[in-house]
Protein backbone atom coordinates (compact mmCIF):
# COMPACT_ATOMS: atom_id res chain seq x y z
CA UNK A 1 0.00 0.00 0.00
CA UNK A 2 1.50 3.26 -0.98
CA UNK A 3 0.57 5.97 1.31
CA UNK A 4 2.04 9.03 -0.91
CA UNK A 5 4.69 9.99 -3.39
CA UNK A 6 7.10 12.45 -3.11
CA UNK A 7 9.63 14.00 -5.65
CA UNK A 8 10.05 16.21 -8.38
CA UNK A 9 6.61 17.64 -11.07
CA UNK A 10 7.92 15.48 -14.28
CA UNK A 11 4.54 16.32 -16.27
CA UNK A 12 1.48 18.40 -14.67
CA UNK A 13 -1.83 18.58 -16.83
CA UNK A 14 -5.19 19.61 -14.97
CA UNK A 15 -6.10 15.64 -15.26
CA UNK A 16 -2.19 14.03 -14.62
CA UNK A 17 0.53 14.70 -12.48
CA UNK A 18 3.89 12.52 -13.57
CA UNK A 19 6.57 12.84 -10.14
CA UNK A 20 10.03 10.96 -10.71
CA UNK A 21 10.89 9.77 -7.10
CA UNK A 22 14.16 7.99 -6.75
CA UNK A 23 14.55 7.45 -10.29
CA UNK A 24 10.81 5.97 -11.24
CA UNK A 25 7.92 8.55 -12.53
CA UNK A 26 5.05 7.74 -11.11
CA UNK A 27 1.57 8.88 -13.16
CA UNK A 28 -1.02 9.91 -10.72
CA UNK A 29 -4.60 10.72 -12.07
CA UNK A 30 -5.56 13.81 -10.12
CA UNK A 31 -8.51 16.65 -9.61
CA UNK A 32 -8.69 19.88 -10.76
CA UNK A 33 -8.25 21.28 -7.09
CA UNK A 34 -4.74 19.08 -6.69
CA UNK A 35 -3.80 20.59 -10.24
CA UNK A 36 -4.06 24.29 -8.95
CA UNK A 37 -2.51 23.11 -5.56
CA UNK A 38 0.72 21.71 -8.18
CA UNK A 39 1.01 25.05 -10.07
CA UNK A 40 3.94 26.59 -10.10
CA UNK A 41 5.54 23.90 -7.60
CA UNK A 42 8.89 22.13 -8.81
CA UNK A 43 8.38 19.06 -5.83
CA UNK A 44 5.40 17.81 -4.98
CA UNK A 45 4.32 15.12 -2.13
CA UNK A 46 0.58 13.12 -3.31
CA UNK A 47 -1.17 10.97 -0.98
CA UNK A 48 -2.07 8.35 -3.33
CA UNK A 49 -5.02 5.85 -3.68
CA UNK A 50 -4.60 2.59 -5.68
CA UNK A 51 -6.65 1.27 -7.87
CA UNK A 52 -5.77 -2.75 -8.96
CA UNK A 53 -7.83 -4.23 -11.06
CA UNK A 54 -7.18 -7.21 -13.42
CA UNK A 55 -6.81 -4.90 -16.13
CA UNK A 56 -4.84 -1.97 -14.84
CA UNK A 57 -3.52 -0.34 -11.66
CA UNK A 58 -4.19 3.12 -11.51
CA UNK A 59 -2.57 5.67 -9.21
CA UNK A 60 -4.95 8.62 -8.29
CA UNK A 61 -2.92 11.50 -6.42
CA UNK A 62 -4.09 13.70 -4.08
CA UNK A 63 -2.76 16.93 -2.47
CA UNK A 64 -4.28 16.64 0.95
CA UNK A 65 -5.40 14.02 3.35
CA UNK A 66 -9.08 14.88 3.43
CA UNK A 67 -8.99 15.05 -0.02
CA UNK A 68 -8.52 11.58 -0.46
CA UNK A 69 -10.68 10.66 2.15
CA UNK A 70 -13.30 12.30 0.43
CA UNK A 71 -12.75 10.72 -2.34
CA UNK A 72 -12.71 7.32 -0.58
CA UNK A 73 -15.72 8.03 0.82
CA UNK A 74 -17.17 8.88 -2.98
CA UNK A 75 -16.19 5.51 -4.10
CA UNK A 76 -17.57 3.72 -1.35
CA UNK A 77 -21.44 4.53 -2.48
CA UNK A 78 -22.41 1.92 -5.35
CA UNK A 79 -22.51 3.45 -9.12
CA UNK A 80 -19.34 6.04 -7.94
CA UNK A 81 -16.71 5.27 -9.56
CA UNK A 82 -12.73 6.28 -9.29
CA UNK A 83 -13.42 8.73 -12.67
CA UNK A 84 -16.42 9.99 -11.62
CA UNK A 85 -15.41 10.79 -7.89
CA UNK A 86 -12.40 13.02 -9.63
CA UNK A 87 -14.51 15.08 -12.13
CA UNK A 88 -16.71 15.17 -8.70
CA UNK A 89 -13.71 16.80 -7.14
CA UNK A 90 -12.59 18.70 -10.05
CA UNK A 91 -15.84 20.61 -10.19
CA UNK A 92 -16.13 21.62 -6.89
CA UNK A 93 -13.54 22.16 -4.22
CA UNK A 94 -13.54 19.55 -0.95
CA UNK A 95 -14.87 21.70 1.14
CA UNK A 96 -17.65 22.71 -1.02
CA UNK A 97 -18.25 19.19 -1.94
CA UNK A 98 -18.32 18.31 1.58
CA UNK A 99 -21.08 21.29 2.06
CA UNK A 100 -23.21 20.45 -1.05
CA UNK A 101 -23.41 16.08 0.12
CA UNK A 102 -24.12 17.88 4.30
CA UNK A 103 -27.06 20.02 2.76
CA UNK A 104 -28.55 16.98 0.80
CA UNK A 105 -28.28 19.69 -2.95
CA UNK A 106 -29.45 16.75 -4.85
CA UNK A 107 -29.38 19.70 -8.05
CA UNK A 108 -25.80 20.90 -7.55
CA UNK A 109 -24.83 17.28 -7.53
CA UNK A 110 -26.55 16.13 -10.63
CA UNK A 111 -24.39 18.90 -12.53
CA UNK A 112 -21.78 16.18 -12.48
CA UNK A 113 -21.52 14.89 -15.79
CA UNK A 114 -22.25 11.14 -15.20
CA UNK A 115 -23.86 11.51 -12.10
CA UNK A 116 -27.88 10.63 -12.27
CA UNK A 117 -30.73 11.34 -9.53
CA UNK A 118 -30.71 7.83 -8.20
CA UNK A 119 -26.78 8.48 -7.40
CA UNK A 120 -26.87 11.83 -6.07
CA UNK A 121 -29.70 10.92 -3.82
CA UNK A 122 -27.43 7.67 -2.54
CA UNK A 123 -24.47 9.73 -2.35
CA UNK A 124 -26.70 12.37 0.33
CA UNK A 125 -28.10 9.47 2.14
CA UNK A 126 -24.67 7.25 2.47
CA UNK A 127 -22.24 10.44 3.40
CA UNK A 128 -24.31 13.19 4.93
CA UNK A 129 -23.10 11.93 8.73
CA UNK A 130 -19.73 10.23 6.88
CA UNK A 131 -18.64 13.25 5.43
CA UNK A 132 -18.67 15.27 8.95
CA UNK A 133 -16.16 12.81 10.46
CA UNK A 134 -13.67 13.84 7.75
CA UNK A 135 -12.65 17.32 9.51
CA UNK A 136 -13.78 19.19 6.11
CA UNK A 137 -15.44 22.91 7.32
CA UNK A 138 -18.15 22.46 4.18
CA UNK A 139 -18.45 25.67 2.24
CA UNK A 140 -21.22 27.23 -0.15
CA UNK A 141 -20.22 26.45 -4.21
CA UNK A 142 -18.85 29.94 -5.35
CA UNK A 143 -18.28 30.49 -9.05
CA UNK A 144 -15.35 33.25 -7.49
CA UNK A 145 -11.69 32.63 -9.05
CA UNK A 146 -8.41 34.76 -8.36
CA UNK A 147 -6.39 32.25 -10.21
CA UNK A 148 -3.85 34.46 -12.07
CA UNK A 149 -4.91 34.44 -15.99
CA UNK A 150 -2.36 32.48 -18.69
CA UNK A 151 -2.42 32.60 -22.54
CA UNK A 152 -6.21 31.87 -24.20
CA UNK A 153 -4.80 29.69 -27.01
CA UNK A 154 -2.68 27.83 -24.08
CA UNK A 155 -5.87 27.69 -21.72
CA UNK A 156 -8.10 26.63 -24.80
CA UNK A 157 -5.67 24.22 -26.07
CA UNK A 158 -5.21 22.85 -21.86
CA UNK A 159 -9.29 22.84 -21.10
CA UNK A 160 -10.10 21.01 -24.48
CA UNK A 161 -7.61 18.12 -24.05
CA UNK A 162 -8.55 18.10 -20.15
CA UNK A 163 -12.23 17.57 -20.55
CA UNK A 164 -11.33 15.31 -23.46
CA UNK A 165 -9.71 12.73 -21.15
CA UNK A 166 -12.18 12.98 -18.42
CA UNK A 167 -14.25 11.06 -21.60
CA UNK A 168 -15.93 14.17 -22.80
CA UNK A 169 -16.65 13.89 -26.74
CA UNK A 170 -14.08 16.36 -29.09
CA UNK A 171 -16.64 18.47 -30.47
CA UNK A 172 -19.05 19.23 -27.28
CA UNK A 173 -16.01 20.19 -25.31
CA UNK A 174 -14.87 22.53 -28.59
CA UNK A 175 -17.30 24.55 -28.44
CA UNK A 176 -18.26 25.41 -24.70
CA UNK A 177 -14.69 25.92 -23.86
CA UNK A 178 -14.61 28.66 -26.78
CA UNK A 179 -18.22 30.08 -25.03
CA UNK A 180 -16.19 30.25 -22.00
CA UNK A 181 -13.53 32.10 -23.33
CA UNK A 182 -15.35 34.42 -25.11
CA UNK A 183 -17.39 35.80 -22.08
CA UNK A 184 -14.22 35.08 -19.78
CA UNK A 185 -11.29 35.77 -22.27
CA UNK A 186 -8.76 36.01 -19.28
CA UNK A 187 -10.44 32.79 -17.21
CA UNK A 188 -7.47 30.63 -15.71
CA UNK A 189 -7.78 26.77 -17.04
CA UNK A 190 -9.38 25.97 -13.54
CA UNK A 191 -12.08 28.27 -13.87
CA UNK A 192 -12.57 27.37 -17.88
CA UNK A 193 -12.72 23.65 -17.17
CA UNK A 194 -14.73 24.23 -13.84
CA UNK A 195 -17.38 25.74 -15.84
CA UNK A 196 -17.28 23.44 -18.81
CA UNK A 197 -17.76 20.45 -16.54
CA UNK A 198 -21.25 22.32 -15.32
CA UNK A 199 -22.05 22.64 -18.91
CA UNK A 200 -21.74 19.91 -20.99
């Protein structure tokens, strides 16, 4: 059992985080919220969840505790899977998360692209007392951002392929990511792919 990776930020996308420790690089599948806690970092430490199946072994990386315990939590309710609990993750923050599950928002939830009502109603049930014992001071879902703003081609180019390997189809994610852009033409790939994932 691998209980986290440390070492230097090989490759960092808003879906992937590659860190070389002694000599190995590790790819870790990660959120959007461990993505803006990477930024700008050179060394990284992940607590890390494995997932072994017969067909692959997946690392998924996360940049705090609770994070990951959240997580664990998600994939402990039947129909949540490891994918879905990250784009869970990735379009809200864990607090907020934590907030949304502890006030039963059956609506915010079902913005989750592959989430349905049956799920989101089982996630409330299962986690509402759960997700208390995690530490996590649950927050109201703000659409706020002070992420500083990169290059639009870059952040287009960033949010399509993002969304893309979160199993969004090409030409859906095309064209809300250039909606985005033009109303929010200096939005930070966080924001651009927070949105999008509300969207499509």
């Amino acid at each position: 059992m691998i209980e986290y990776i440390r070492g230097i930020i090989d490759e960092l996308t808003p879906t992937q985080a590659t860190i070389e420790a002694h000599g190995v690089g590790y790819i870790l599948n990660i959120s959007l919220n461990t993505y803006t806690a990477l930024q700008g970092k050179s060394e990284a430490r992940l607590f890390v969840y494995e997932s072994i199946r017969e067909d692959a072994w997946v690392l998924f990386g996360f940049a705090t505790k609770q994070e990951r315990e959240l997580f664990l939590l998600l994939i402990s309710v039947s129909g949540v899977g490891g994918n879905t609990a990250r784009t869970m993750l990735s379009s809200f923050s864990a607090p907020e998360l934590a907030g949304i599950i502890m006030d039963g928002n059956e609506r915010m939830l079902k913005t989750v692209k592959g989430l349905g009502a049956k799920t989101a109603q089982r996630i409330i049930v299962e986690l509402h007392d759960k997700v208390a014992s995690i530490g996590l001071q649950p927050v109201t879902p703000s659409g706020d951002s002070n992420a500083p703003a990169i290059q639009n081609s870059e952040i287009y180019n960033e949010a399509c392929e993002a969304l893309k390997m979160l199993g969004f189809p090409p030409a859906p994610v095309a064209k809300t990511v250039k909606a985005i852009l033009k109303d929010e033409p200096t939005a930070p790939v966080e924001r651009v792919i927070k949105l999008a994932l509300k969207m499509l």
